[in-house]
Protein backbone atom coordinates (compact mmCIF):
# COMPACT_ATOMS: atom_id res chain seq x y z
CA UNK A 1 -81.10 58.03 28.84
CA UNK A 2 -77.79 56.19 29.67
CA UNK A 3 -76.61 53.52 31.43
CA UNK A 4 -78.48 50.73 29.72
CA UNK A 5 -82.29 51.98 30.03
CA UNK A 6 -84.34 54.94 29.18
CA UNK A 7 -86.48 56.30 31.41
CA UNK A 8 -89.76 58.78 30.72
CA UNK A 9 -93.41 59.58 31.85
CA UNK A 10 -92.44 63.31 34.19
CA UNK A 11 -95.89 64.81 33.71
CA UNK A 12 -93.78 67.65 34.00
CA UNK A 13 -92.36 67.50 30.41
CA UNK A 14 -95.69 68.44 29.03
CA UNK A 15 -95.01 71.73 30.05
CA UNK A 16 -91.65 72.90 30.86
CA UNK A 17 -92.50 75.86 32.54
CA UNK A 18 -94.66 73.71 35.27
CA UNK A 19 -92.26 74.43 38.50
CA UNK A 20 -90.21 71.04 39.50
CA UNK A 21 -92.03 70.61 42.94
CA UNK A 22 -95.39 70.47 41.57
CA UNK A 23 -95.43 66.46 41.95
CA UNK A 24 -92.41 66.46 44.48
CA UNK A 25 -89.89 65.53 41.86
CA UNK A 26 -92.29 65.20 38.38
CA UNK A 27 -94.68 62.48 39.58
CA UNK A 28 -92.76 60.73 42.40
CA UNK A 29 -93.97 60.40 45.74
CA UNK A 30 -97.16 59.11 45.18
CA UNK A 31 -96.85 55.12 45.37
CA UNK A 32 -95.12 52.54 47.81
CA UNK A 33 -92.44 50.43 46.22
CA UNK A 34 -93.74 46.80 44.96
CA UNK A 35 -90.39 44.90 44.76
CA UNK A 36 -90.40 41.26 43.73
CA UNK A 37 -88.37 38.37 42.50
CA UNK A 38 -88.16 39.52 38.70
CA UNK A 39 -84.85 40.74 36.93
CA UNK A 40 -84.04 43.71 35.86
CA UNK A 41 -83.33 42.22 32.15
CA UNK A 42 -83.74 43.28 29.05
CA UNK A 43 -86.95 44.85 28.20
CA UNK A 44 -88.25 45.23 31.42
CA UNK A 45 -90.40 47.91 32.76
CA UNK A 46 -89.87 49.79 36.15
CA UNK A 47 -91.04 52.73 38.30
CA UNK A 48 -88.53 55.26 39.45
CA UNK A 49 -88.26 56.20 42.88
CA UNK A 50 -86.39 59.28 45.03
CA UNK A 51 -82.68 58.07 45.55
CA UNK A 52 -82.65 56.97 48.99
CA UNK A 53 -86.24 57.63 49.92
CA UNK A 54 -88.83 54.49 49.89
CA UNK A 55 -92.18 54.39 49.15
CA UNK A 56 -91.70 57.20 46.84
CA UNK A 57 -92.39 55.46 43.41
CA UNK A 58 -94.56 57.34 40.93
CA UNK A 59 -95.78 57.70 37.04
CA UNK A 60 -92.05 58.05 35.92
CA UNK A 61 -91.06 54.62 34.71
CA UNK A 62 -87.62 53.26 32.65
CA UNK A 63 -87.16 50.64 30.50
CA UNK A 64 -84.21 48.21 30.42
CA UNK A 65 -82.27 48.27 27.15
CA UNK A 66 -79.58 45.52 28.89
CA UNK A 67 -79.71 43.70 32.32
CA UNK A 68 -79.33 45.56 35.07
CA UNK A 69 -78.95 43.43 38.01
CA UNK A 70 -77.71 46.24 40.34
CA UNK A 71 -81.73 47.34 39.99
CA UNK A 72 -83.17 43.76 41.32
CA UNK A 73 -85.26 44.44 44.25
CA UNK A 74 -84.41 48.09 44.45
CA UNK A 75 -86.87 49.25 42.07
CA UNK A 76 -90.42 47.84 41.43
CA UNK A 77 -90.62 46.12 38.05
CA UNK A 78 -94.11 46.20 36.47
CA UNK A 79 -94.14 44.80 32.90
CA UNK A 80 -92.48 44.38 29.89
CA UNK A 81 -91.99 45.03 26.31
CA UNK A 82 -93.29 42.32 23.84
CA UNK A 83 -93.14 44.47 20.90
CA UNK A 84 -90.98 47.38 20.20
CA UNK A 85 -87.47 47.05 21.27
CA UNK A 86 -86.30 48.40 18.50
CA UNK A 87 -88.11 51.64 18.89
CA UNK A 88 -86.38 51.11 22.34
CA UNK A 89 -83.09 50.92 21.53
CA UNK A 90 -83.28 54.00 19.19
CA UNK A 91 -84.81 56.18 21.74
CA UNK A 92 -81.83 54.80 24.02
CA UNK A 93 -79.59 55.99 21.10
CA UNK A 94 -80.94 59.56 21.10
CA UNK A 95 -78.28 62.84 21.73
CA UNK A 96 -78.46 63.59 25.48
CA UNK A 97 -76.43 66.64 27.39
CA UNK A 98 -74.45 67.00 30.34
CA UNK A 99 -76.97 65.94 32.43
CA UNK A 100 -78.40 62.56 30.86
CA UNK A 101 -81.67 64.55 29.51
CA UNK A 102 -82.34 64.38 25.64
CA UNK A 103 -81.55 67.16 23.61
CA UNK A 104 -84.73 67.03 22.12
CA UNK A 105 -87.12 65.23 23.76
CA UNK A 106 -88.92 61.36 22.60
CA UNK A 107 -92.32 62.51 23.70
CA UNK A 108 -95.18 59.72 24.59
CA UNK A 109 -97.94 60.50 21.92
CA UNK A 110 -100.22 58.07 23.13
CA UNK A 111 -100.89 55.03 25.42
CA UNK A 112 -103.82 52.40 24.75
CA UNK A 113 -104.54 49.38 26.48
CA UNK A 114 -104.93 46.58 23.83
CA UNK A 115 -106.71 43.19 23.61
CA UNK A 116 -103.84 40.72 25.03
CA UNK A 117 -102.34 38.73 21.87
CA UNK A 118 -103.38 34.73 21.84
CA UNK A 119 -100.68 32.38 21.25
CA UNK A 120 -101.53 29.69 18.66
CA UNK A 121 -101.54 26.39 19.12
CA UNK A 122 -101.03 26.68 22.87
CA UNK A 123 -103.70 24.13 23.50
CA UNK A 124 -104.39 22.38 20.74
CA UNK A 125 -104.00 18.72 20.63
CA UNK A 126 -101.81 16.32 18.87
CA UNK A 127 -105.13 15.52 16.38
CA UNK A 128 -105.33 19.27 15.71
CA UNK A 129 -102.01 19.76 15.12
CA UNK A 130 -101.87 17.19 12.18
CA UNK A 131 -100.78 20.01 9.78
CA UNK A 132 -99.13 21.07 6.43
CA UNK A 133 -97.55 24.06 6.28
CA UNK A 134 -95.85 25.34 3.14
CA UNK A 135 -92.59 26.98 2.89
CA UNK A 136 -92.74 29.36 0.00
CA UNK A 137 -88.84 29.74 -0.58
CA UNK A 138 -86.40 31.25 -2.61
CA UNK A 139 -85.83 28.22 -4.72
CA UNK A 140 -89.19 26.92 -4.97
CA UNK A 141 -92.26 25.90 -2.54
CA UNK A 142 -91.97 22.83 0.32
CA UNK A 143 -95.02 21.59 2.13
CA UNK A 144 -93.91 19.99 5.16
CA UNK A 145 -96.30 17.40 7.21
CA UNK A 146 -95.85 18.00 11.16
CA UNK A 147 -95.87 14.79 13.29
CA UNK A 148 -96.70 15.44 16.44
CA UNK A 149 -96.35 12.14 17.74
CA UNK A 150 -92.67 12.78 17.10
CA UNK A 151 -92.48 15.34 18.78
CA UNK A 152 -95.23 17.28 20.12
CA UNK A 153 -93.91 20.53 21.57
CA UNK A 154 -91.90 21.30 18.42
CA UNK A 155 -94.97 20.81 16.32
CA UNK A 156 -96.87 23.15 18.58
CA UNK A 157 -93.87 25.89 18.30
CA UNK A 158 -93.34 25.39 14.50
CA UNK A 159 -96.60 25.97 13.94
CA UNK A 160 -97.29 29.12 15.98
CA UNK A 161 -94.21 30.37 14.57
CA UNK A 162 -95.56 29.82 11.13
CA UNK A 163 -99.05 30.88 11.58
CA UNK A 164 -97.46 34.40 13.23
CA UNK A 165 -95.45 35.19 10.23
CA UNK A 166 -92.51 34.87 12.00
CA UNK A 167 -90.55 32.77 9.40
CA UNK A 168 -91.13 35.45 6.95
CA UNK A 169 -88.05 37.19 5.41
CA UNK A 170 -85.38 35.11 7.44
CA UNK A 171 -82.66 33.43 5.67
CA UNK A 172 -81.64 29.85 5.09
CA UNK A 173 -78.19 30.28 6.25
CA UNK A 174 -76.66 26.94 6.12
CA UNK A 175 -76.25 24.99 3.28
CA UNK A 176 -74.00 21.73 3.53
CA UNK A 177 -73.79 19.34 0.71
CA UNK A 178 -75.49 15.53 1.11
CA UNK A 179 -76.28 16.80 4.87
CA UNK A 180 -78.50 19.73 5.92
CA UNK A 181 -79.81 23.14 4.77
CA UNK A 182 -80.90 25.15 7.87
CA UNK A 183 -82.44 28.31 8.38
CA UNK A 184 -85.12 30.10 10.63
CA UNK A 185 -82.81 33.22 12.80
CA UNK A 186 -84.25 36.06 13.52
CA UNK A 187 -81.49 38.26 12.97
CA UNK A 188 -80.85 37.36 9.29
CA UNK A 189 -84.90 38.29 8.51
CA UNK A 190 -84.79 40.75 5.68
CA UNK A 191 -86.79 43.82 7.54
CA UNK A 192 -84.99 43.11 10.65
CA UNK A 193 -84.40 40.89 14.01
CA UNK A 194 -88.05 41.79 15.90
CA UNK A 195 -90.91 40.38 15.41
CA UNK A 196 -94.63 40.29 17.71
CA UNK A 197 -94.09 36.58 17.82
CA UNK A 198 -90.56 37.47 20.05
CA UNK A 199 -92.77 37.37 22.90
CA UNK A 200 -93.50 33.34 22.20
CA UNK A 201 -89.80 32.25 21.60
CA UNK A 202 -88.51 30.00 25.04
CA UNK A 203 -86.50 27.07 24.75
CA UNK A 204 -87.84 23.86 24.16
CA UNK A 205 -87.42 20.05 25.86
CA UNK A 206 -85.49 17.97 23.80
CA UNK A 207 -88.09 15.07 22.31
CA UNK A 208 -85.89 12.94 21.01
CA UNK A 209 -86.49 9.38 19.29
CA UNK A 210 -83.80 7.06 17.84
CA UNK A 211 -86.76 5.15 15.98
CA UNK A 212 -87.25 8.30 13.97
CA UNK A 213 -84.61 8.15 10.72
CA UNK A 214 -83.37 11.33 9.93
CA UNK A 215 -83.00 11.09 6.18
CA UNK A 216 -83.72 13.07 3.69
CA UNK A 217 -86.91 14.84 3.77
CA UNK A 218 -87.00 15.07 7.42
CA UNK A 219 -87.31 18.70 9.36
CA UNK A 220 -85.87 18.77 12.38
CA UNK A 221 -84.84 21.18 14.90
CA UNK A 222 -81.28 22.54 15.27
CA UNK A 223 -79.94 23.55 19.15
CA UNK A 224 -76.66 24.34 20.88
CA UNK A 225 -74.27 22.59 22.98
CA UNK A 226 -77.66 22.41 26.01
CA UNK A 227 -80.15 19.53 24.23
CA UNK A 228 -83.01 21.58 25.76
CA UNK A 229 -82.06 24.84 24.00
CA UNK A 230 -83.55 24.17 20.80
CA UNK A 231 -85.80 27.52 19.79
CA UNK A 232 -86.71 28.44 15.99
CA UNK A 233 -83.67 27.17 13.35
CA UNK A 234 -84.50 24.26 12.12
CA UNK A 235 -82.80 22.21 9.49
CA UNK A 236 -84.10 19.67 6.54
CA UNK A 237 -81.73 16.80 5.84
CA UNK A 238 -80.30 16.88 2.46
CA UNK A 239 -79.28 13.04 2.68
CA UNK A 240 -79.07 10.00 5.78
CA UNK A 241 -77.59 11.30 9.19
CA UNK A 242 -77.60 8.48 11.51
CA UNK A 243 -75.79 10.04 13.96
CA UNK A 244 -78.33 12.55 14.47
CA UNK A 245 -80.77 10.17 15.48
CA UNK A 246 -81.70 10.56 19.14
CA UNK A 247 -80.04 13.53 19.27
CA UNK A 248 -82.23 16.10 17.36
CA UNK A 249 -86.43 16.75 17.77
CA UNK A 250 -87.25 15.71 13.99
CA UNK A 251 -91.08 17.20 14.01
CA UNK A 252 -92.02 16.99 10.70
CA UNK A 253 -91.16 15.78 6.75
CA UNK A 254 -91.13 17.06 3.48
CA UNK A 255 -93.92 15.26 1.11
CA UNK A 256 -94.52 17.75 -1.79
CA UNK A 257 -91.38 19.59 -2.94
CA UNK A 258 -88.05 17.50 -2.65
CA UNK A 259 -86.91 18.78 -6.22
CA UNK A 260 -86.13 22.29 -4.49
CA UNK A 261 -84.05 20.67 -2.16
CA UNK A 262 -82.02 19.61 -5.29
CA UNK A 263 -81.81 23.28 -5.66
CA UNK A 264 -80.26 23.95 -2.96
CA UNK A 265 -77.77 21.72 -3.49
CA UNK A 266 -76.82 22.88 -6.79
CA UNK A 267 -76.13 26.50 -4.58
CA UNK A 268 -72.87 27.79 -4.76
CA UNK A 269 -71.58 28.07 -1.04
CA UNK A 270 -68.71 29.50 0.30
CA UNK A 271 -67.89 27.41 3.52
CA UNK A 272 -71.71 26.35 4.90
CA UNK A 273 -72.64 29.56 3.64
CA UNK A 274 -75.05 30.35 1.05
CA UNK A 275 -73.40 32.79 -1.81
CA UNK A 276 -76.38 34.34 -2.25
CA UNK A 277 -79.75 35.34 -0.23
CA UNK A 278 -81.76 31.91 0.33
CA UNK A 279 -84.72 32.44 2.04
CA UNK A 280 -88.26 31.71 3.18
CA UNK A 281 -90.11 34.04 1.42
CA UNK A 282 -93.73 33.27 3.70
CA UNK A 283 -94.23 30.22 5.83
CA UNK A 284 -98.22 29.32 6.11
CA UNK A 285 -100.30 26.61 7.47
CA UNK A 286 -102.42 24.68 4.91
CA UNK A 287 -106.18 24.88 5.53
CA UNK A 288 -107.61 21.98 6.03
C-alpha cells in the first residue's frame, strides 16, 4: 500500500492461518500475462505477477492512485475505476508496517457485477437536444436554452452533465464585473471533487463561430491556453465581449432569469472571487 497504488484480492487474507504456498504466492501463478498499450494512470486496474517470473499473474490485483509509467507493459492492466477514487485514495492512506502490509487490514466485503451506466445524450440529435435546463442557484433560478446548432458537442456535454447531477453543489467561482460569472469545477462542489458522471468528462473540440455575439445572456464554455481543452466550467456573460467571439463554444442563452445575473453583480468580490459561497444549488433539464 505504497508507492502510488494499493494492491489487494490474496485469497489468503481470508484466513491468515492458510499456509503462504497454498496458491504459490496467495493466488499467483494461475494466469499468463495480457500486456497491452494502456497506461498505468490514475485509476487503473492491474494483476500482480511473481517478480521476475511471467505468466504468473493471478486474482491479486492493484489499483493506481498516480501514474505509474514504470508499470506500462510489465503488468497486465484490466479495467478501471469510474466511481470511487476517493474510497481509493483513503485506503491508499491507511497505516502500513515495515513491510508495506496494512496494520489492519481494508477487507473486500463484496463484489457485484452491475448494469453498465448509459451516457445521456450520446446519440441524440441536434432536434432532441433543443433543451432548457434550469440552473437553480444561489441567487435565484436561470433557465438557459441550448443551441445546438452553435455548437453541438457542448450542448450534448452540458446536458449530460446536467441531467447526471453533476453541476450540483459546485461553486460559481468567478465573478467579474460588466464581463463574466463562471462556475462548474468539480473540486469546489460542496460534498466533494467525485462524482459518477467523472467517468464522462474528456475534452471537447473547439466549435467556434464569430457570427455568434457573445453578449449578455450568452453561456459559453471556458478552456485553457489548448482551444480544444474546454471540459465542464462554463461562463455567462455579464455584458458585450467581442473579443471572445470566435474564440469560445457559446452553446446556449439565458431567456428566463437575467435579473439574478444583476445579483451577481451586486456580489461583493475580492479580486474575481466571490466573498461568499455562490453556487448552483441543482442543475435540471426542463421536460418537454
Amino acid at each position: 500500500m505504497a508507492n502510488g497504488f494499493i494492491q489487494g484480492g490474496d485469497p489468503l487474507l481470508k484466513n491468515p492461518k492458510t499456509p503462504r504456498n497454498l496458491w504459490g504466492t496467495g493466488g499467483l501463478n494461475l494466469l499468463p500475462g495480457e500486456f497491452s498499450d494502456w497506461k498505468h494512470e490514475r485509476g487503473i486496474v492491474s494483476t500482480v505477477h511473481t517478480p521476475n517470473k511471467p505468466n504468473s499473474d493471478g486474482s491479486q490485483f492493484f489499483i493506481c492512485v498516480s501514474p505509474q509509467p514504470a508499470l506500462d507493459g510489465q503488468y497486465s492492466a484490466f479495467g478501471r475505476v469510474t466511481e470511487g477514487m476517493n474510497i481509493v485514495e483513503r485506503i491508499s492512506q491507511a497505516p502500513t508496517g515495515a513491510d508495506g502490509l496494512a496494520q489492519t487490514p481494508v477487507r473486500i466485503l463484496k463484489i457485484a457485477i452491475e448494469k453498465k451506466k448509459e451516457e445521456s445524450f450520446l446519440d441524440a440529435s441536434p432536434d432532441q437536444m433543443r433543451r432548457t435546463a434550469t440552473l437553480k442557484t444561489t441567487l435565484g433560478s436561470l433557465k438557459i436554452q441550448m443551441e445546438p446548432d452553435w455548437a453541438p458537442s457542448h450542448v450534448r456535454n452540458f446536458l449530460k452533465l446536467a441531467a447526471s447531477g453533476w453541476y450540483n453543489g459546485t461553486a460559481f467561482h468567478r465573478i467579474v464585473k460588466g464581463f463574466v460569472v463562471q462556475g462548474g469545477m468539480g473540486e469546489t462542489r460542496s460534498s466533494g471533487p467525485y462524482h459518477p458522471a467523472d467517468r464522462w468528462v474528456r475534452p471537447l473540440k473547439g466549435e467556434f463561430r464569430k457570427d455568434v455575439r457573445h453578449v449578455r445572456g450568452i453561456a459559453s464554455m471556458a478552456h485553457g491556453e489548448d482551444p480544444d481543452s474546454a471540459t465542464t466550467s462554463f461562463f455567462l456573460v455579464l455584458g458585450p465581449a467581442p473579443h471572445l467571439d470566435g474564440e469560445y463554444s457559446a452553446f446556449g442563452r439565458v431567456v428566463e432569469g437575467l435579473e439574478g445575473l444583476d445579483a451577481f453583480e451586486k456580489e461583493p468580490v475580492e479580486g474575481e472571487k466571490p466573498v461568499r459561497r455562490l453556487e448552483i444549488v441543482e442543475a435540471a433539464i426542463d421536460p418537454r
